[in-house]
PDB file of N, CA and C in Angstrom:
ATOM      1  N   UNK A   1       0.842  -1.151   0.000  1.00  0.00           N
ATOM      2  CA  UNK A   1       0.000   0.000   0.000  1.00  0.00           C
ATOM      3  C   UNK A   1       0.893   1.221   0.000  1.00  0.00           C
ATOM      4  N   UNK A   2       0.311   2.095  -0.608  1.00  0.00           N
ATOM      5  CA  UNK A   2       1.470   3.268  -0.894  1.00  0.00           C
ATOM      6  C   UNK A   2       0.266   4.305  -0.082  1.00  0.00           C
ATOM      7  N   UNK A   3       1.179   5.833   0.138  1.00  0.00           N
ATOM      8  CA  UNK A   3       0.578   6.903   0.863  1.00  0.00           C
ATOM      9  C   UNK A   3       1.589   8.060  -0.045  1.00  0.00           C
ATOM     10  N   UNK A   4       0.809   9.086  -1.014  1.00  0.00           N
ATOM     11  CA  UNK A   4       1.006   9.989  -1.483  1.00  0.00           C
ATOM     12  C   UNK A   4       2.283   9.500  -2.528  1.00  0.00           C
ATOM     13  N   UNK A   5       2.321   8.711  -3.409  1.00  0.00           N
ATOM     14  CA  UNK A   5       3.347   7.760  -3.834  1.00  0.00           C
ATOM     15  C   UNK A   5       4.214   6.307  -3.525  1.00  0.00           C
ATOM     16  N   UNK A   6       4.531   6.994  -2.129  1.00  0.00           N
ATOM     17  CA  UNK A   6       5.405   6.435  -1.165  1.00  0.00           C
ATOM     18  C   UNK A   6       4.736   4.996  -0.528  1.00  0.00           C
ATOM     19  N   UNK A   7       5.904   3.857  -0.464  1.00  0.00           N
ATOM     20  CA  UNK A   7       5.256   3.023  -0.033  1.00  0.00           C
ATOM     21  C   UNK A   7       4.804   3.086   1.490  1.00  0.00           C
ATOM     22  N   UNK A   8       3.864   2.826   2.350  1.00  0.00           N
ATOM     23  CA  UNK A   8       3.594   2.709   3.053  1.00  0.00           C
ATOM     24  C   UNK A   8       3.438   1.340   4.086  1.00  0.00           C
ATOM     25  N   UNK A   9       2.696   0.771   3.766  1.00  0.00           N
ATOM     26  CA  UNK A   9       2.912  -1.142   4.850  1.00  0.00           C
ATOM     27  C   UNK A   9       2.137  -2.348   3.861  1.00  0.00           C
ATOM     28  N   UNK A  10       1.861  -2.867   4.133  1.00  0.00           N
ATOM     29  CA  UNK A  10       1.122  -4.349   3.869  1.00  0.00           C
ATOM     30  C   UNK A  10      -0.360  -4.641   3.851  1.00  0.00           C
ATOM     31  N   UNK A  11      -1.617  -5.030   2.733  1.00  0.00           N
ATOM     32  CA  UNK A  11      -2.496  -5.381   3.713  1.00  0.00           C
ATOM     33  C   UNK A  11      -2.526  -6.602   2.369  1.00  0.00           C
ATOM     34  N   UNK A  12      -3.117  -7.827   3.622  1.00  0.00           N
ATOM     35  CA  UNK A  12      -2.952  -8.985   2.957  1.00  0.00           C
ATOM     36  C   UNK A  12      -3.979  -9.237   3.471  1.00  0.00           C
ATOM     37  N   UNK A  13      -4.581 -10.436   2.704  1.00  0.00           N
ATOM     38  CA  UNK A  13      -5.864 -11.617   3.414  1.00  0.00           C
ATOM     39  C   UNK A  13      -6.129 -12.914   3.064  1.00  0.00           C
ATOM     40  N   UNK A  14      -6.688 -13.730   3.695  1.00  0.00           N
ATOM     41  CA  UNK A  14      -6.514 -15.302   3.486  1.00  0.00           C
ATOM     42  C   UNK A  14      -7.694 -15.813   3.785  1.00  0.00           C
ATOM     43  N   UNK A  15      -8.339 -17.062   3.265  1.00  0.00           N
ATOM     44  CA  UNK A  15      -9.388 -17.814   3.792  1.00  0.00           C
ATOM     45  C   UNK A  15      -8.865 -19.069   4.429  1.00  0.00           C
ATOM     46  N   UNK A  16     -10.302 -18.391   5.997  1.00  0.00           N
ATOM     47  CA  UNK A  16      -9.805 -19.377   7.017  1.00  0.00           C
ATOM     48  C   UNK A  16     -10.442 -21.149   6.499  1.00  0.00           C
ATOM     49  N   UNK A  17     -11.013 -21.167   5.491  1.00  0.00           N
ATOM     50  CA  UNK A  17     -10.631 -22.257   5.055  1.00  0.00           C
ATOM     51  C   UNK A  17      -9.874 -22.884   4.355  1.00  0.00           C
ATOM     52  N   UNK A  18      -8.742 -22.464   4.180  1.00  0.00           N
ATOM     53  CA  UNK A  18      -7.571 -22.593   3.327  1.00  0.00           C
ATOM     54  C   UNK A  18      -6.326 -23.037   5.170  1.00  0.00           C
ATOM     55  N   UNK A  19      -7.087 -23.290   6.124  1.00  0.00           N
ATOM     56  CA  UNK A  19      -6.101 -23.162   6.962  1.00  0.00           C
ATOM     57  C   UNK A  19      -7.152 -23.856   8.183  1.00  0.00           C
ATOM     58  N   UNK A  20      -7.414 -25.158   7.712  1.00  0.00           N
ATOM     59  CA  UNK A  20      -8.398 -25.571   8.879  1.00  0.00           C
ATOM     60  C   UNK A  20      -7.805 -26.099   9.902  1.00  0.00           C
ATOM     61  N   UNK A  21      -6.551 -26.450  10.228  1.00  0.00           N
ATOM     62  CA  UNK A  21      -5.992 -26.006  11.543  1.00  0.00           C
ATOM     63  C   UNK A  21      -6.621 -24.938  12.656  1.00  0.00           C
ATOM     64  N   UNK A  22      -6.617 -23.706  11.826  1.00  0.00           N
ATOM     65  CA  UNK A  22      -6.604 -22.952  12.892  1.00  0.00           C
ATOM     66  C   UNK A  22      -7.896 -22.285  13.049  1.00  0.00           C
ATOM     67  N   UNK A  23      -8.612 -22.880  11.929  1.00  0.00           N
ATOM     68  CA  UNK A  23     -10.519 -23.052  11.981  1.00  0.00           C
ATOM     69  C   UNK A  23     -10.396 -23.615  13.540  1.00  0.00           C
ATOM     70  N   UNK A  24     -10.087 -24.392  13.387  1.00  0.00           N
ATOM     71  CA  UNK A  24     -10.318 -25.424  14.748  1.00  0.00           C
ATOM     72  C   UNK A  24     -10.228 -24.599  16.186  1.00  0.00           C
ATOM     73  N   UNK A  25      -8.559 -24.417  15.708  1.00  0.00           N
ATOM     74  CA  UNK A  25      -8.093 -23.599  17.024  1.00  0.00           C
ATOM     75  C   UNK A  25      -9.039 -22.345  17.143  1.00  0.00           C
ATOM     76  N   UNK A  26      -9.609 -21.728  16.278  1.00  0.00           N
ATOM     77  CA  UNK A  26     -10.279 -20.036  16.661  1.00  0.00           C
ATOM     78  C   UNK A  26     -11.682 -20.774  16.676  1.00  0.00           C
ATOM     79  N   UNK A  27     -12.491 -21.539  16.481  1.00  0.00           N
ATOM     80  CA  UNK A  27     -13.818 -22.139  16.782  1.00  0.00           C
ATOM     81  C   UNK A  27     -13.617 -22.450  18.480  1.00  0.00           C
ATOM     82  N   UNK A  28     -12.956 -22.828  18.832  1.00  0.00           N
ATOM     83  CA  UNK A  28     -12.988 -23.064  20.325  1.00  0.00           C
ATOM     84  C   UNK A  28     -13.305 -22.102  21.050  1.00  0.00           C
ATOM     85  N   UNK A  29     -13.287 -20.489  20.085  1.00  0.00           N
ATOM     86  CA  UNK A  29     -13.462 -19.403  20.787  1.00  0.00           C
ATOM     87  C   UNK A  29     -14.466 -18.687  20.856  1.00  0.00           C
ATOM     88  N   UNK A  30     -14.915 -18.775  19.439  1.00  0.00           N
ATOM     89  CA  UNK A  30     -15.757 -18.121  18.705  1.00  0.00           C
ATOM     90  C   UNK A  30     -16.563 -18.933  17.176  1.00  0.00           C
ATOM     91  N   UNK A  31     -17.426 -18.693  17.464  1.00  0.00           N
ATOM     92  CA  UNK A  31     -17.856 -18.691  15.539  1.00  0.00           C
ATOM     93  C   UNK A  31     -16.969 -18.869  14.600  1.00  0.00           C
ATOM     94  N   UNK A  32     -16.921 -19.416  13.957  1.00  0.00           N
ATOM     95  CA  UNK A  32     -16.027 -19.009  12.063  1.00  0.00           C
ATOM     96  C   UNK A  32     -17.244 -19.330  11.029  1.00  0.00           C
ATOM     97  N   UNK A  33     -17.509 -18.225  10.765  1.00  0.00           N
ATOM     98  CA  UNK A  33     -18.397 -18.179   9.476  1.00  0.00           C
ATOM     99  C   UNK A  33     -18.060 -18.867   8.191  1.00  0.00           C
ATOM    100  N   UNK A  34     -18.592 -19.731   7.502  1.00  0.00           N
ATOM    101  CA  UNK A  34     -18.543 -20.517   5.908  1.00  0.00           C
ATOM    102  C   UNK A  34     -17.484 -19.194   5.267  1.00  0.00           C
ATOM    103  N   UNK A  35     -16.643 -19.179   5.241  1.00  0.00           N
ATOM    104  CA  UNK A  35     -16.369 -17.812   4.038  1.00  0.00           C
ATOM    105  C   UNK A  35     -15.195 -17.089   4.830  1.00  0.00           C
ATOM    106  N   UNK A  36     -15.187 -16.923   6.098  1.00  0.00           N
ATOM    107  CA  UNK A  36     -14.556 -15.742   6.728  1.00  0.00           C
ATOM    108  C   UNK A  36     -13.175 -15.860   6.447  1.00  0.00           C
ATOM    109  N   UNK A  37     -12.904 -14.582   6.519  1.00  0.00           N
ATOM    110  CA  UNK A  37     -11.184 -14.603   6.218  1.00  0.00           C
ATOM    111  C   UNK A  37     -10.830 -13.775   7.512  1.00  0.00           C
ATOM    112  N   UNK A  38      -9.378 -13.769   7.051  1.00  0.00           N
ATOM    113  CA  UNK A  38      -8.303 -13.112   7.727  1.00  0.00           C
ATOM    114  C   UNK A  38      -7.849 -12.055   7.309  1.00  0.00           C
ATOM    115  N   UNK A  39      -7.675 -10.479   7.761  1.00  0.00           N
ATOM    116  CA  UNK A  39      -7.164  -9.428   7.121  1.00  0.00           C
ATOM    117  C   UNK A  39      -6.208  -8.700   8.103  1.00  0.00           C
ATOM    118  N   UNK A  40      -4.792  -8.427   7.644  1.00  0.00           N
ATOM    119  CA  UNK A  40      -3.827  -7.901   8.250  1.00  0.00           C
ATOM    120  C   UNK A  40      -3.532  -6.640   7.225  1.00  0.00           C
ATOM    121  N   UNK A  41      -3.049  -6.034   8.243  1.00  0.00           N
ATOM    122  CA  UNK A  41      -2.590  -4.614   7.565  1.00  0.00           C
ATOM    123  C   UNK A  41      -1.355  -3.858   8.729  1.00  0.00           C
ATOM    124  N   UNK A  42      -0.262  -3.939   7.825  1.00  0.00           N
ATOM    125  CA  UNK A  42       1.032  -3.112   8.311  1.00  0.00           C
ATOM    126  C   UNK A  42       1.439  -2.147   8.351  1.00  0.00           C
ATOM    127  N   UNK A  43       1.647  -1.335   9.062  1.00  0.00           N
ATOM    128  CA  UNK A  43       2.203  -0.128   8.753  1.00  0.00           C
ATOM    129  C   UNK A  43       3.758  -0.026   8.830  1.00  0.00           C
ATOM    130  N   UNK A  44       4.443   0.133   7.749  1.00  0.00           N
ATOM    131  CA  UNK A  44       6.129   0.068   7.768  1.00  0.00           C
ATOM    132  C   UNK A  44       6.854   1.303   8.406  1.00  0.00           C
ATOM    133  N   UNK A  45       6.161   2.225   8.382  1.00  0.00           N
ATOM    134  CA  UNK A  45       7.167   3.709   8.904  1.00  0.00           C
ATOM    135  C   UNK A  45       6.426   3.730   9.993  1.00  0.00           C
ATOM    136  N   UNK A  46       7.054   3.751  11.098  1.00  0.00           N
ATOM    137  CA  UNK A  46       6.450   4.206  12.534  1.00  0.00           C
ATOM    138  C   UNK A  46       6.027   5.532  12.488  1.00  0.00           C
ATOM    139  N   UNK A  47       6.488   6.869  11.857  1.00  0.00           N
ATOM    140  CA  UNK A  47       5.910   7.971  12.128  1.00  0.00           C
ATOM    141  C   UNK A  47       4.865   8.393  11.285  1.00  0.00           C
ATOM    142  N   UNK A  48       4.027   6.659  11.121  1.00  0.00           N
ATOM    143  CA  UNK A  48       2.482   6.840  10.230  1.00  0.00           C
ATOM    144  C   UNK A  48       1.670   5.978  11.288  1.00  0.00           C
ATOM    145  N   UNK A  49       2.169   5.310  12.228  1.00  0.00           N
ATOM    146  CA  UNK A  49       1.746   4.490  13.139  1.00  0.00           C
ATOM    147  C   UNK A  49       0.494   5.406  13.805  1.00  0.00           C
ATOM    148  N   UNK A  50      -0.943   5.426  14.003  1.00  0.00           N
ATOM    149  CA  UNK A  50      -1.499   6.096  14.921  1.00  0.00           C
ATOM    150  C   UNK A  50      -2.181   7.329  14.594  1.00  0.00           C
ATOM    151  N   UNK A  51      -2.177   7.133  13.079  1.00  0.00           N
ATOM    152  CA  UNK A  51      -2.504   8.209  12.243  1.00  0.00           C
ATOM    153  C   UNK A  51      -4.346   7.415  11.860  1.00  0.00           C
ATOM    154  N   UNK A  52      -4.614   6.687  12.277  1.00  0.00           N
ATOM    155  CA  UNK A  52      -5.652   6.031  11.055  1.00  0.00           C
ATOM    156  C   UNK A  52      -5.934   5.520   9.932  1.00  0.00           C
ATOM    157  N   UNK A  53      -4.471   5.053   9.640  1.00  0.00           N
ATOM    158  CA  UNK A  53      -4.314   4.790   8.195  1.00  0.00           C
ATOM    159  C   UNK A  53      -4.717   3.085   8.255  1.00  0.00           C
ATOM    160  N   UNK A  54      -4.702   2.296   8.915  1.00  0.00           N
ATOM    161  CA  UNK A  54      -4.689   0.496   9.066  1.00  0.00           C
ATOM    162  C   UNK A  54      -6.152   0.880   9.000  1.00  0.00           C
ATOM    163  N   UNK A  55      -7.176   1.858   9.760  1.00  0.00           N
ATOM    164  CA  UNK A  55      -8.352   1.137   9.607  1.00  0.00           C
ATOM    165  C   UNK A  55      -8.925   2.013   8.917  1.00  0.00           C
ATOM    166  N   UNK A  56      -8.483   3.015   8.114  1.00  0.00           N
ATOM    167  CA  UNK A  56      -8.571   3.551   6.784  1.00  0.00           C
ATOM    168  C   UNK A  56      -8.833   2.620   5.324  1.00  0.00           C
ATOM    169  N   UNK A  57      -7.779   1.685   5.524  1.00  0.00           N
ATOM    170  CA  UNK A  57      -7.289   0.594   4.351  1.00  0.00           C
ATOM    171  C   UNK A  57      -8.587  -0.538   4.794  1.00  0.00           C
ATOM    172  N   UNK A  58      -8.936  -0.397   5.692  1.00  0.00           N
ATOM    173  CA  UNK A  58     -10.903  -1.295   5.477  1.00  0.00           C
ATOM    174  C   UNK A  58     -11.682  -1.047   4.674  1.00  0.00           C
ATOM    175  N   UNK A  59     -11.906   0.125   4.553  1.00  0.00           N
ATOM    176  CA  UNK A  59     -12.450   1.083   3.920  1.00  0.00           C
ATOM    177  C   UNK A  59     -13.895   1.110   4.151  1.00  0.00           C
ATOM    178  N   UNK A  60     -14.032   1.916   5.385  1.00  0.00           N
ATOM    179  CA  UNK A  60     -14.980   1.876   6.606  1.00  0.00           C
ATOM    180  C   UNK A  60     -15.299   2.895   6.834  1.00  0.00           C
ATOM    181  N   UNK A  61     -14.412   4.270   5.965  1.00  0.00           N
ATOM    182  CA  UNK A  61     -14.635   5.606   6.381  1.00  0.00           C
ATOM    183  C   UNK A  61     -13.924   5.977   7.069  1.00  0.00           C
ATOM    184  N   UNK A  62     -13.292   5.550   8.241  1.00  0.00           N
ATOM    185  CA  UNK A  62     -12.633   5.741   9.853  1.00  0.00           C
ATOM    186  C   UNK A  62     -10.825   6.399   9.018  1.00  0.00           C
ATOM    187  N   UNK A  63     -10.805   6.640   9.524  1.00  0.00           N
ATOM    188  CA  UNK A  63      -9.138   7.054   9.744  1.00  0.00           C
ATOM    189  C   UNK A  63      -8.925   8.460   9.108  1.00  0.00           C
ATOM    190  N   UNK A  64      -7.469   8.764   9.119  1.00  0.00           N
ATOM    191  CA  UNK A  64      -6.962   9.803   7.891  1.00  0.00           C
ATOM    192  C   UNK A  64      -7.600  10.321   6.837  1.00  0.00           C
ATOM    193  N   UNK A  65      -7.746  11.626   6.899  1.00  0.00           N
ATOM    194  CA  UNK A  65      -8.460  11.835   5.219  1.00  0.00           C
ATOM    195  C   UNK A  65      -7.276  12.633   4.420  1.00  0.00           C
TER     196      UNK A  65
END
């Protein structure tokens, strides 16, 4: 993910059925929905850390404008 050119961090995602191991392990806790995934998002420069940019990249409205 880039910010004004510049690269910025990571956002990746996976299906938790592609990984039924840990279906298992996170059902012990909670729910896992037919479908649900996994979504991570990095931020690489610390002096973007805390800005709103990770839950910006949801794209939820929330963060940085």
């Amino acid at each position: 993910m880039f910010l004004d050119g510049r690269p910025l961090g990571l956002v990746q995602w996976s299906r938790y059925a592609d990984y039924p191991d840990h279906v298992t392990e996170l059902a012990a806790l909670t729910p896992v929905p037919e479908g649900a995934v996994s979504i991570d998002y990095l931020i690489g420069d610390p002096a973007q850390v805390g800005r709103g940019l990770g839950p910006a990249t949801r794209g939820n409205g929330a963060g940085a404008g």
